[in-house]
PDB file of N, CA and C in Angstrom:
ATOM      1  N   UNK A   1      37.914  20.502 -31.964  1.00  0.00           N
ATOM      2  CA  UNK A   1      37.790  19.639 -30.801  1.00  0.00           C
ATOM      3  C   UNK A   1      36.691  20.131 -29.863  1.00  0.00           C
ATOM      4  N   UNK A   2      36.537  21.252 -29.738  1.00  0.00           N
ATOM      5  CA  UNK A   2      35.804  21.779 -29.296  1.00  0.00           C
ATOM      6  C   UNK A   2      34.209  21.262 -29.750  1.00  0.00           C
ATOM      7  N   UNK A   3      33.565  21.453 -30.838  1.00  0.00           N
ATOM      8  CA  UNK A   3      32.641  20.779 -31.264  1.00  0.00           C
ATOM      9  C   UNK A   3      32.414  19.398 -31.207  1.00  0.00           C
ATOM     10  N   UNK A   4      33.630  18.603 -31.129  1.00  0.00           N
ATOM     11  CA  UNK A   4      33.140  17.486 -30.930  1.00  0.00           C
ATOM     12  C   UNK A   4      32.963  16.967 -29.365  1.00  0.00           C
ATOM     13  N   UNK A   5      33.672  17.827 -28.350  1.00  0.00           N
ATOM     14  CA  UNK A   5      33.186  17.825 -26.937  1.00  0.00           C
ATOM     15  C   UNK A   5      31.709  18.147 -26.629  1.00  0.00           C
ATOM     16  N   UNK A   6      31.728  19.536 -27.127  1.00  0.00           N
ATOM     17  CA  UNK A   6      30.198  19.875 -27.306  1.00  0.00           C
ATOM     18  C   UNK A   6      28.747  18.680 -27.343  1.00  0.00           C
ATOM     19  N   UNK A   7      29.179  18.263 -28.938  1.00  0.00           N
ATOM     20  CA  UNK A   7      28.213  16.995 -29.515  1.00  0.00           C
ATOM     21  C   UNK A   7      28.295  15.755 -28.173  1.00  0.00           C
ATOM     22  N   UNK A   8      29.278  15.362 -27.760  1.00  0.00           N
ATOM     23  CA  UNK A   8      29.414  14.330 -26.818  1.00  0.00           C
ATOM     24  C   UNK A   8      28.439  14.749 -25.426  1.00  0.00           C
ATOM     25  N   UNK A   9      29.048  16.238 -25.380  1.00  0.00           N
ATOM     26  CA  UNK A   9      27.708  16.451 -24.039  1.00  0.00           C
ATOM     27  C   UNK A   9      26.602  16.598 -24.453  1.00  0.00           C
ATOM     28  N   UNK A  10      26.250  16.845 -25.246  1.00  0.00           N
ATOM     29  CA  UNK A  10      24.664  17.289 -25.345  1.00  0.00           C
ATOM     30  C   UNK A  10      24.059  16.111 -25.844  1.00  0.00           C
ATOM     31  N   UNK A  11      24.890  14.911 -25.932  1.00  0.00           N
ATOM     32  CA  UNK A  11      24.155  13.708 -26.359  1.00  0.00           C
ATOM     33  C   UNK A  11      24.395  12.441 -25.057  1.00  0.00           C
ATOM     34  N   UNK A  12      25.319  12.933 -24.047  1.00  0.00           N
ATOM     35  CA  UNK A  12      25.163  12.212 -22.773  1.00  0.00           C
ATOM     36  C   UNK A  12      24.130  12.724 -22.244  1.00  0.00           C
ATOM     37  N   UNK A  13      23.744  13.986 -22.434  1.00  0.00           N
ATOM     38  CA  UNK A  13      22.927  14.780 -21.614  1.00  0.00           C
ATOM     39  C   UNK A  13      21.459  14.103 -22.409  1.00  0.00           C
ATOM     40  N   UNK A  14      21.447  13.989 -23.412  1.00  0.00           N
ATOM     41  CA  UNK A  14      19.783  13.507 -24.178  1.00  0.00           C
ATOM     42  C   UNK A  14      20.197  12.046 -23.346  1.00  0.00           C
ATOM     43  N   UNK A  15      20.795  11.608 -22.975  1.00  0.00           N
ATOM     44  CA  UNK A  15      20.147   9.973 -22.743  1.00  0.00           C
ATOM     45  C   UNK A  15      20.321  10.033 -21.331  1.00  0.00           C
ATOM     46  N   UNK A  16      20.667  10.528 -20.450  1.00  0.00           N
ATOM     47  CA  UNK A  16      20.477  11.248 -19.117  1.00  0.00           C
ATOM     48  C   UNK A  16      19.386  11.523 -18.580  1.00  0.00           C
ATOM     49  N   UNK A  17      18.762  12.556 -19.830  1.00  0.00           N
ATOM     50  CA  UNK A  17      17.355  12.607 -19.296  1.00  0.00           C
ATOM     51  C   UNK A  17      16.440  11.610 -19.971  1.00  0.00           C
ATOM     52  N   UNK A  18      17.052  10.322 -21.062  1.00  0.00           N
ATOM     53  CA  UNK A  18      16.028   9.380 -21.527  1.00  0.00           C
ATOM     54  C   UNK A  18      15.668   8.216 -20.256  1.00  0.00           C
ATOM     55  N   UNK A  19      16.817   8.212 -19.507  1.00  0.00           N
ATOM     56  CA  UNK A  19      17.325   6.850 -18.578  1.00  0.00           C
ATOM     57  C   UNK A  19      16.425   7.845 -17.178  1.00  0.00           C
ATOM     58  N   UNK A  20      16.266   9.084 -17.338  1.00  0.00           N
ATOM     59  CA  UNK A  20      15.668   9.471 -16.100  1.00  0.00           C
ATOM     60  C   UNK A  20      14.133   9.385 -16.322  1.00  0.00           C
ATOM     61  N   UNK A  21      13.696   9.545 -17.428  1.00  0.00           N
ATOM     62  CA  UNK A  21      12.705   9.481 -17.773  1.00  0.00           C
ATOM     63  C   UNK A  21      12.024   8.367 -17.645  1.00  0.00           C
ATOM     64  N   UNK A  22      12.646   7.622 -17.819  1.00  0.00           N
ATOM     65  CA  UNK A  22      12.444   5.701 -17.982  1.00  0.00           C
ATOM     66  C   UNK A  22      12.304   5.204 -16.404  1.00  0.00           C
ATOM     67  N   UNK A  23      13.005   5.834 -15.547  1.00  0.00           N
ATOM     68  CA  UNK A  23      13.411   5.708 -13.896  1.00  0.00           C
ATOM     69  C   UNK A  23      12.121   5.778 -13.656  1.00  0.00           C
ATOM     70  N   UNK A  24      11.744   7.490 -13.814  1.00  0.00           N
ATOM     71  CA  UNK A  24      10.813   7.967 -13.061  1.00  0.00           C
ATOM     72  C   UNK A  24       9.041   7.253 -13.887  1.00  0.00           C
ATOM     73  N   UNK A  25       8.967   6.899 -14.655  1.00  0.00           N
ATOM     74  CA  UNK A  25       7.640   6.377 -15.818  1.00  0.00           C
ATOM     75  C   UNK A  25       7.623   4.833 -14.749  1.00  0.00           C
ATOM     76  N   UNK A  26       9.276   3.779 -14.440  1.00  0.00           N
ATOM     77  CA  UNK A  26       8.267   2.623 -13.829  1.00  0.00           C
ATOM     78  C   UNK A  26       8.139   3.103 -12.738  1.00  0.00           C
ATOM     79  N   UNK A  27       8.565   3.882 -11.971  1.00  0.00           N
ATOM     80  CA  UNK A  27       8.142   3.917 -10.398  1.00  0.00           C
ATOM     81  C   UNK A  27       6.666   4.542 -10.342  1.00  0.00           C
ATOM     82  N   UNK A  28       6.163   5.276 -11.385  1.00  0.00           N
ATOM     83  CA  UNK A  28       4.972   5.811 -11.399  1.00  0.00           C
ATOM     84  C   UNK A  28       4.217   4.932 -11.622  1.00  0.00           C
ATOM     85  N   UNK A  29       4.685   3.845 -12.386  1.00  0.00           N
ATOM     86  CA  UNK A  29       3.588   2.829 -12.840  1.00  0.00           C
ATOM     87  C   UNK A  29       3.432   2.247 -11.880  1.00  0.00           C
ATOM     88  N   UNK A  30       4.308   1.647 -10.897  1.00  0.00           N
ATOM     89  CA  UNK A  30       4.143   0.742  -9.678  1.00  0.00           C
ATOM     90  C   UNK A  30       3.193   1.250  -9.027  1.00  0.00           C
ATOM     91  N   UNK A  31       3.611   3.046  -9.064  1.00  0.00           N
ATOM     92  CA  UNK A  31       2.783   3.225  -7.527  1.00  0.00           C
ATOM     93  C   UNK A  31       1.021   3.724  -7.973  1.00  0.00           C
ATOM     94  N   UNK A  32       0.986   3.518  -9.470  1.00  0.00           N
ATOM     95  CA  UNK A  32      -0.252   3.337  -9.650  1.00  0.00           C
ATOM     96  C   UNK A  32      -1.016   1.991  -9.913  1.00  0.00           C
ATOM     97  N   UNK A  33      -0.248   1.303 -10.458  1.00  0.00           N
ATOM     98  CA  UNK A  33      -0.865  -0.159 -10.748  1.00  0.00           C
ATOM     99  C   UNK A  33      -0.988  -0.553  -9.525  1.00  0.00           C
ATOM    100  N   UNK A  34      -0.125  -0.238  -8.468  1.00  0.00           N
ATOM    101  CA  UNK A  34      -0.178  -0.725  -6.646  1.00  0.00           C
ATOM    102  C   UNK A  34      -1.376  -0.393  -6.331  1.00  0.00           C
ATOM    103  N   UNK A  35      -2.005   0.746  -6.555  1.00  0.00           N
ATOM    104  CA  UNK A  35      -3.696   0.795  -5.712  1.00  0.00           C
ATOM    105  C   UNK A  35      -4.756   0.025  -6.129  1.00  0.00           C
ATOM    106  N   UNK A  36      -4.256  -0.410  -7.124  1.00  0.00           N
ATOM    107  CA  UNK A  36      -5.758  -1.790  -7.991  1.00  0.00           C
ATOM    108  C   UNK A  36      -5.224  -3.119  -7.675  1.00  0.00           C
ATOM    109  N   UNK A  37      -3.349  -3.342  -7.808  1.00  0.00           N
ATOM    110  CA  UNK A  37      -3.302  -4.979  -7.521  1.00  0.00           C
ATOM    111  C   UNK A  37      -1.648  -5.039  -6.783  1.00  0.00           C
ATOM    112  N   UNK A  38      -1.952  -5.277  -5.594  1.00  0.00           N
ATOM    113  CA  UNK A  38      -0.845  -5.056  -4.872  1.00  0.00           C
ATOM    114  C   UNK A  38       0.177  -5.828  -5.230  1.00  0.00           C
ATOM    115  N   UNK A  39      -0.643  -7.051  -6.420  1.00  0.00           N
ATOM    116  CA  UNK A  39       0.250  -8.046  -5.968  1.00  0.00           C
ATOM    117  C   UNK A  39       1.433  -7.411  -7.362  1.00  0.00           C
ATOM    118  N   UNK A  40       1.885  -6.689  -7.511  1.00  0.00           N
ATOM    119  CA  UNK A  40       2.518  -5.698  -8.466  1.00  0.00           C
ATOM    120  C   UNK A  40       3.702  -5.125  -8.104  1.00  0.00           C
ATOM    121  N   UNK A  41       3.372  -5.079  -6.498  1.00  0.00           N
ATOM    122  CA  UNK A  41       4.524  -4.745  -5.879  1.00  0.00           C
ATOM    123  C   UNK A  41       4.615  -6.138  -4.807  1.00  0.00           C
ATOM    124  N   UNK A  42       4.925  -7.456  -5.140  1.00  0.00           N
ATOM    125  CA  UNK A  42       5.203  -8.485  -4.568  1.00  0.00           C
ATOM    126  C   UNK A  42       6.687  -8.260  -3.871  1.00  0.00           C
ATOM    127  N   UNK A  43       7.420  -8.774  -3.039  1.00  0.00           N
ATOM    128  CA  UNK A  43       8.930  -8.554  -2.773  1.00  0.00           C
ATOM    129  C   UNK A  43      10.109  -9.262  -3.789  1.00  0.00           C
ATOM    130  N   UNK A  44      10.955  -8.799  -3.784  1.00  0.00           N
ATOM    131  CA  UNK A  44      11.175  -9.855  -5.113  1.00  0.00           C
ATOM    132  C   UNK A  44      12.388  -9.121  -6.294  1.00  0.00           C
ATOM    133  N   UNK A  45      12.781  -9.366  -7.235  1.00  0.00           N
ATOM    134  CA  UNK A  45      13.892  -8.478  -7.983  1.00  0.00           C
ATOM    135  C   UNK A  45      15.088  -8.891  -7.419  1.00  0.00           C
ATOM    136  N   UNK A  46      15.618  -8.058  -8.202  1.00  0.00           N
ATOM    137  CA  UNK A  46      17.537  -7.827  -8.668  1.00  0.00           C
ATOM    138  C   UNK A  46      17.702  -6.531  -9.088  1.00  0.00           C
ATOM    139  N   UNK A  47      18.573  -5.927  -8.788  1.00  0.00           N
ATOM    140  CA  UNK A  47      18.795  -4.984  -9.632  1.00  0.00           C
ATOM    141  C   UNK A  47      20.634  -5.407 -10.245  1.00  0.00           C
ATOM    142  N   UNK A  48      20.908  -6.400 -10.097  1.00  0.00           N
ATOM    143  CA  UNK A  48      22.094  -6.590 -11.109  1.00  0.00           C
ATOM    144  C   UNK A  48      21.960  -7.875 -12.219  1.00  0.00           C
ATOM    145  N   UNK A  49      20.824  -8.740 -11.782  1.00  0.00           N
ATOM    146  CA  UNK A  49      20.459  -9.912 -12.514  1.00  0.00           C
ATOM    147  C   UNK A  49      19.127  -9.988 -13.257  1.00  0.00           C
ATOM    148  N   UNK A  50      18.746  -9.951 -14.599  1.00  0.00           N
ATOM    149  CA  UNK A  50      17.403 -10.063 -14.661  1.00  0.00           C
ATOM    150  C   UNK A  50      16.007 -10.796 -13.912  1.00  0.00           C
ATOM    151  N   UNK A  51      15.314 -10.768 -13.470  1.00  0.00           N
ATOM    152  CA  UNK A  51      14.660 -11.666 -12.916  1.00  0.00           C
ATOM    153  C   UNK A  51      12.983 -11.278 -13.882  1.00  0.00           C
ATOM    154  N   UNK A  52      12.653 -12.602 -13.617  1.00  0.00           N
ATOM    155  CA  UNK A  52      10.889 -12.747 -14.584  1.00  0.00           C
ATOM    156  C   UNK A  52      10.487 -11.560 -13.679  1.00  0.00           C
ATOM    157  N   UNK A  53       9.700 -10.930 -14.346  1.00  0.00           N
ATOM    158  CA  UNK A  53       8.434  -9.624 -13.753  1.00  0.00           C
ATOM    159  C   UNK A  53       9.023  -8.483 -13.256  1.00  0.00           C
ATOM    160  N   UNK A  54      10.273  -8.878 -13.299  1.00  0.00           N
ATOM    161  CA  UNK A  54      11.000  -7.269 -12.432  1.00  0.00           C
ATOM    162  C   UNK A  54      12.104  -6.962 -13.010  1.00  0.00           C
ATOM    163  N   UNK A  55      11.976  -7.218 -15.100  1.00  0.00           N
ATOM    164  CA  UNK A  55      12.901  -6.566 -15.660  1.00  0.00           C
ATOM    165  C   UNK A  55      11.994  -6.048 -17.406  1.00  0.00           C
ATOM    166  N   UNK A  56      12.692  -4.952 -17.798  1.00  0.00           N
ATOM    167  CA  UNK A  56      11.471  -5.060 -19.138  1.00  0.00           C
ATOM    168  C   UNK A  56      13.077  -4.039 -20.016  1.00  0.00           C
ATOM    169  N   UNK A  57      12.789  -4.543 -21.222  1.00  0.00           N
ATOM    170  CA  UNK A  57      13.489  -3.475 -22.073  1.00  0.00           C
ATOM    171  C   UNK A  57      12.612  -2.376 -22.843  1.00  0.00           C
ATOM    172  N   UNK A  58      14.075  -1.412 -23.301  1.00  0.00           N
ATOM    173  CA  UNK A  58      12.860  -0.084 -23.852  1.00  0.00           C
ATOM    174  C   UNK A  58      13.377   0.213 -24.892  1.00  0.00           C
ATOM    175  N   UNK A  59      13.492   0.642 -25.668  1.00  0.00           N
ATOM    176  CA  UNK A  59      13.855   1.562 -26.883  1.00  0.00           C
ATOM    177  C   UNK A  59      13.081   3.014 -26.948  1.00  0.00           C
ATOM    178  N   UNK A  60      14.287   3.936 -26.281  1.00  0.00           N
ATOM    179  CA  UNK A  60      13.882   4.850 -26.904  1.00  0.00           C
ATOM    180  C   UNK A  60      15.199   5.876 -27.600  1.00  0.00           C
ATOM    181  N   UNK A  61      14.645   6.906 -28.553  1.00  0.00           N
ATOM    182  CA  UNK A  61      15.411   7.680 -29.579  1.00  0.00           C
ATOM    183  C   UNK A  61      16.592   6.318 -29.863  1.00  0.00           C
ATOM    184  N   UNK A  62      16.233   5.435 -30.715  1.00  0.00           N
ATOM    185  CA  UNK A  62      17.139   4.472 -31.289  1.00  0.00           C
ATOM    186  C   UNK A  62      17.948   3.625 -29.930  1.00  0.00           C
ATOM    187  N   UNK A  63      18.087   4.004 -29.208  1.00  0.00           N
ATOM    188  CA  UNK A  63      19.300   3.327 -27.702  1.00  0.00           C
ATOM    189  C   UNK A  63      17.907   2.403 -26.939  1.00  0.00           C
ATOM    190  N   UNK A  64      18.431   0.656 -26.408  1.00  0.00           N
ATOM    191  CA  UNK A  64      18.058  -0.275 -26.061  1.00  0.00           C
ATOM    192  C   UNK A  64      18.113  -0.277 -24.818  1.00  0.00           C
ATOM    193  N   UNK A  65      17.436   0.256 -23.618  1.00  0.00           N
ATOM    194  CA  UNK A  65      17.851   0.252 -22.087  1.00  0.00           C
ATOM    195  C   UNK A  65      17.193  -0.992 -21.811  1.00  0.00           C
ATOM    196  N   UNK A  66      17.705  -1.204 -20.493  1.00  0.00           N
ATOM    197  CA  UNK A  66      17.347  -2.361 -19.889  1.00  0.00           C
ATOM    198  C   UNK A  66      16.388  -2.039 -18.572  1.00  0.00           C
ATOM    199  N   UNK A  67      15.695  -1.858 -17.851  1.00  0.00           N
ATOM    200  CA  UNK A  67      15.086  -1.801 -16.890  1.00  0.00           C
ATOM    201  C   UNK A  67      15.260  -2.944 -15.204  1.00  0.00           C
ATOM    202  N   UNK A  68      15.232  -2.599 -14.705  1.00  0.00           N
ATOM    203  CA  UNK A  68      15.691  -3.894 -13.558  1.00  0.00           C
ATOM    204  C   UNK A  68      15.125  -2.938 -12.340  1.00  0.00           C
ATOM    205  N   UNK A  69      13.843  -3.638 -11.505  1.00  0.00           N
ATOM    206  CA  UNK A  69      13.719  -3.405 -10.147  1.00  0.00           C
ATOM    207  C   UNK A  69      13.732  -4.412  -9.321  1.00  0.00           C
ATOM    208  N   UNK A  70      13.269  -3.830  -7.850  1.00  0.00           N
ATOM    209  CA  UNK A  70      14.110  -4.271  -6.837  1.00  0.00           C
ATOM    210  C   UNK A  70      13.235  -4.207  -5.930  1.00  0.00           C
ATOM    211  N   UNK A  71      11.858  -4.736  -5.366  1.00  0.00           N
ATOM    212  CA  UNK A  71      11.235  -4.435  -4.382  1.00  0.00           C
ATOM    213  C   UNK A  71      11.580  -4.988  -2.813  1.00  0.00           C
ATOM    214  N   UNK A  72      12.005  -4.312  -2.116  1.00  0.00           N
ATOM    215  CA  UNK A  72      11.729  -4.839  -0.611  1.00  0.00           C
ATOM    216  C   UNK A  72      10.618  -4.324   0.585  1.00  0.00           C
ATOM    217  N   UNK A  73      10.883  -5.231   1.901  1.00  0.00           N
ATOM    218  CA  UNK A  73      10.068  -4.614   2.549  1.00  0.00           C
ATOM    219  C   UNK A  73      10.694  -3.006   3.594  1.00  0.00           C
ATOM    220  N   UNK A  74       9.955  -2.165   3.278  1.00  0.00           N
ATOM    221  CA  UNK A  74       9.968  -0.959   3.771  1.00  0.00           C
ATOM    222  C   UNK A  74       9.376  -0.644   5.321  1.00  0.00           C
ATOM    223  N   UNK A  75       9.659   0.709   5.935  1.00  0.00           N
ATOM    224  CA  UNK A  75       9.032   0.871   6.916  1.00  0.00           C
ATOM    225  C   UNK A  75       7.339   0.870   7.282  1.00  0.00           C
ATOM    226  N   UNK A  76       6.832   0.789   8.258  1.00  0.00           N
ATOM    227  CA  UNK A  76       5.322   0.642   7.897  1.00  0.00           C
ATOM    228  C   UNK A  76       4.553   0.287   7.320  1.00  0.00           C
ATOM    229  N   UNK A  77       5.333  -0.843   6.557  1.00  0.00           N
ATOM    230  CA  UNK A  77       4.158  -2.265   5.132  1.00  0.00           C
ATOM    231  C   UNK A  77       4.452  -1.451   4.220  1.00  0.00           C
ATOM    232  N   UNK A  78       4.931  -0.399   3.776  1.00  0.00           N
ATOM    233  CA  UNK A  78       6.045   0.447   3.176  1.00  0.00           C
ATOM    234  C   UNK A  78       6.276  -0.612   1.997  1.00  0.00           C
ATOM    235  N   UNK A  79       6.781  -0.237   1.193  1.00  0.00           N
ATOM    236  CA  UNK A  79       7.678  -0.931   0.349  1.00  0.00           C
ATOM    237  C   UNK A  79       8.678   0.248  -0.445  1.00  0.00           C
ATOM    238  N   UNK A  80      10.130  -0.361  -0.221  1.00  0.00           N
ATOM    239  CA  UNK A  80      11.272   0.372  -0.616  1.00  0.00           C
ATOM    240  C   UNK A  80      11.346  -0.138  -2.016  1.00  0.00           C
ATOM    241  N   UNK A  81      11.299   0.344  -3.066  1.00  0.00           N
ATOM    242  CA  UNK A  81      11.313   0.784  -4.428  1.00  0.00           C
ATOM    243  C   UNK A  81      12.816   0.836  -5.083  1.00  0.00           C
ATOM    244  N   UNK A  82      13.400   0.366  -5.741  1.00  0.00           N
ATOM    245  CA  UNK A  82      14.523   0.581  -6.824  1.00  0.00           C
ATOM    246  C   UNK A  82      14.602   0.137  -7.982  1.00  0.00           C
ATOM    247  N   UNK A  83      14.462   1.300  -9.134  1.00  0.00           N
ATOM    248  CA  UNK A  83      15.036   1.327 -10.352  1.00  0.00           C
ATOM    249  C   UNK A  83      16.155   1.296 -10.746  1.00  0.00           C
ATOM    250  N   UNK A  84      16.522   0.123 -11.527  1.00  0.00           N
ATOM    251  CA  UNK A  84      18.145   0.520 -12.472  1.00  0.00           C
ATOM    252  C   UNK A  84      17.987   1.050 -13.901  1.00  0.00           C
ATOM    253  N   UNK A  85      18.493   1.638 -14.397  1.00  0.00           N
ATOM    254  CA  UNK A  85      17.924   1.760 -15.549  1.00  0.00           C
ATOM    255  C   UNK A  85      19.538   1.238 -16.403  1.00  0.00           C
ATOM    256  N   UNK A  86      19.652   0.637 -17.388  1.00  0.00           N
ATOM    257  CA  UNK A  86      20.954   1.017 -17.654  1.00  0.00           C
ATOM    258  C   UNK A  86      20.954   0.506 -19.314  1.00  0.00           C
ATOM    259  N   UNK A  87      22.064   0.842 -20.260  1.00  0.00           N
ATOM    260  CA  UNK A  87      22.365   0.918 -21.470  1.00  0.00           C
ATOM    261  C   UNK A  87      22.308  -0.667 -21.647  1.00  0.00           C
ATOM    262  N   UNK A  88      21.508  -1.311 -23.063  1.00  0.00           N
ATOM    263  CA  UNK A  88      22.041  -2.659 -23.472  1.00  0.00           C
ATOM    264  C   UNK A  88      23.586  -2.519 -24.288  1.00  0.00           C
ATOM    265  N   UNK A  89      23.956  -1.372 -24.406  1.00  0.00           N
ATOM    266  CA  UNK A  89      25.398  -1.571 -24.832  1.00  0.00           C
ATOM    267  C   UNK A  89      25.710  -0.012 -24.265  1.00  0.00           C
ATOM    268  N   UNK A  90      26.984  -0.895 -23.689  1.00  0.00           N
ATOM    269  CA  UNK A  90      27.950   0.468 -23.262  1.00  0.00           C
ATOM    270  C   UNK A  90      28.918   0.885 -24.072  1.00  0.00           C
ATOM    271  N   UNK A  91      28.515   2.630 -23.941  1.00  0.00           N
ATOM    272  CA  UNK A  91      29.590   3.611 -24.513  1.00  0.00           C
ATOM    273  C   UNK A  91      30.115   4.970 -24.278  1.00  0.00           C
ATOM    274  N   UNK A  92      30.731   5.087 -24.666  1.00  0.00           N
ATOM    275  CA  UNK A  92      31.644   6.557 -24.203  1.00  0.00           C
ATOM    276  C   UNK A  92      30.126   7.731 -24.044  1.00  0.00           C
ATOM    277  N   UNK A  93      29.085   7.936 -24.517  1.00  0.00           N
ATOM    278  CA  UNK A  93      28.382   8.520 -24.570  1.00  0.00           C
ATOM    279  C   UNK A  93      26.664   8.520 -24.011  1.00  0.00           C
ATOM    280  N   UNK A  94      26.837   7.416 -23.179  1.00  0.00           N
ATOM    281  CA  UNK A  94      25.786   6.474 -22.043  1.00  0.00           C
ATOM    282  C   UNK A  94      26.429   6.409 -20.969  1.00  0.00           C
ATOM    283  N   UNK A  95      25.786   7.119 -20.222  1.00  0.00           N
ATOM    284  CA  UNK A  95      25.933   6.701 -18.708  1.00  0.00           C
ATOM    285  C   UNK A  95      25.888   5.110 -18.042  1.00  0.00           C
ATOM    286  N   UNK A  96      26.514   4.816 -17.439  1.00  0.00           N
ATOM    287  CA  UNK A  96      26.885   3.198 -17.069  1.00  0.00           C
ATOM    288  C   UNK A  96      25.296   2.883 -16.395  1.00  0.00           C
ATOM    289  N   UNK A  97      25.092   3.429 -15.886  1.00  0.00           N
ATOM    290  CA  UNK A  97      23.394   2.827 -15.493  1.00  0.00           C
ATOM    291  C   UNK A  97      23.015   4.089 -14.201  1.00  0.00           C
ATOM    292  N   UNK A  98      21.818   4.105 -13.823  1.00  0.00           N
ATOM    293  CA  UNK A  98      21.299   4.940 -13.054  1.00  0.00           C
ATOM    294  C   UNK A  98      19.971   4.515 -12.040  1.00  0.00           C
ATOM    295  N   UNK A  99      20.079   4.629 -11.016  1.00  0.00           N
ATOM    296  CA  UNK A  99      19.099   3.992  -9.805  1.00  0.00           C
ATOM    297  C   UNK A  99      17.912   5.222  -9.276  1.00  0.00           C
ATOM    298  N   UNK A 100      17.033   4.948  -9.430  1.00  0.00           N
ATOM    299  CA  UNK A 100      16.078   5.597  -8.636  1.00  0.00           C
ATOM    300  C   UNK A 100      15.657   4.750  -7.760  1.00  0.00           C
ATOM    301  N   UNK A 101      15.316   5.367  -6.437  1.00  0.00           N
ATOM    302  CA  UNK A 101      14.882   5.060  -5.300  1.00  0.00           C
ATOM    303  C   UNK A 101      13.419   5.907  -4.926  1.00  0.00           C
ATOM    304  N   UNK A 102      12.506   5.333  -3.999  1.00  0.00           N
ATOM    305  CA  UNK A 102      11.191   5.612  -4.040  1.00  0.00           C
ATOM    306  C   UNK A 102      11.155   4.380  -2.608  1.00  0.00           C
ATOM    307  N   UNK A 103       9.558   5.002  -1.594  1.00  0.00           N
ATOM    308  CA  UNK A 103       8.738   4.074  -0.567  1.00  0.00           C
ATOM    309  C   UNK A 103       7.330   4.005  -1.534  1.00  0.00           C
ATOM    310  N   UNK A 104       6.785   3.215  -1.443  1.00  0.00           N
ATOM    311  CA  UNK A 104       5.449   3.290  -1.732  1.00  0.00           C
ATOM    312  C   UNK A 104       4.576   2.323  -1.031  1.00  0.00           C
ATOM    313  N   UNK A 105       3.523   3.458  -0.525  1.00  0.00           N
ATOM    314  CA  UNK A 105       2.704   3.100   1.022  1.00  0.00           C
ATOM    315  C   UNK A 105       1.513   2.093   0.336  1.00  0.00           C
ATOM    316  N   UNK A 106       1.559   1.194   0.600  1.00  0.00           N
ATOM    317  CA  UNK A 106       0.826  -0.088   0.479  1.00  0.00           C
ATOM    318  C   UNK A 106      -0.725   0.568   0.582  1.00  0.00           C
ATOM    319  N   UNK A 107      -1.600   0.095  -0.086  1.00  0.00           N
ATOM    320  CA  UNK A 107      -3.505   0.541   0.263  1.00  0.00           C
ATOM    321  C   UNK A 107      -3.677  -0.513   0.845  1.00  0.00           C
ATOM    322  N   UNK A 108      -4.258  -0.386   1.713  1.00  0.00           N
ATOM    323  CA  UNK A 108      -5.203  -1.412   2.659  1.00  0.00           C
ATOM    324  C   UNK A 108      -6.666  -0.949   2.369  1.00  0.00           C
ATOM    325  N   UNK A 109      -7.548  -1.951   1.565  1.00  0.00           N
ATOM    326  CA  UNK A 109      -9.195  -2.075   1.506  1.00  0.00           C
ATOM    327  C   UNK A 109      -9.604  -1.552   3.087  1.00  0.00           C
ATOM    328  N   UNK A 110     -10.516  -0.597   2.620  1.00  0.00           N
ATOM    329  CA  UNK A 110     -10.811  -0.610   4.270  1.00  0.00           C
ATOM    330  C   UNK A 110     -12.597  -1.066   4.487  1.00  0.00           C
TER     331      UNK A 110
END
């Protein structure tokens, strides 16, 4: 029993850090695709409903995540940032879903 506790953590733990990985890759993309076309970070999303442009799926190591952000308006033309990341099928060995949060400061052409 012991081994099979073992196997269960160390394989919540691989998709833990796949779903964190996935978190942290779109918020990087936003806040780089944001300095060439703002309109990237438009206001807009769900993070419990798919919506066009602010949901994408992934496959990685065999498991189907779902992606879902959430842009609003932030402090100072700011924009407040949220990732969901979560399993296309839930199981004893997937975390139910996971949110990253992020601001990302708008470029103004000067």
């Amino acid at each position: 029993s012991t081994m099979v506790s073992m196997t269960r953590y160390q394989d919540l733990s691989a998709v833990h850090a796949d779903m964190t990985a996935l978190g942290d890759h779109k918020i990087e993309q936003l806040r780089v695709v944001s300095t060439f076309n703002q309109a990237q970070l438009a206001i807009g999303g769900s993070l419990t409903v798919p919506t066009a442009q602010y949901v994408d799926t992934l496959v990685e190591r065999g498991r189907t995540f779902i992606r879902l952000w959430q842009i609003q308006a932030g402090p100072g033309g700011a924009r407040q940032v949220t990732v969901r990341v979560r399993p296309q099928v839930d199981d004893a060995r997937t975390p139910a879903q996971l949110d990253f949060n992020t601001l990302i400061q708008i470029q103004t052409p000067e």
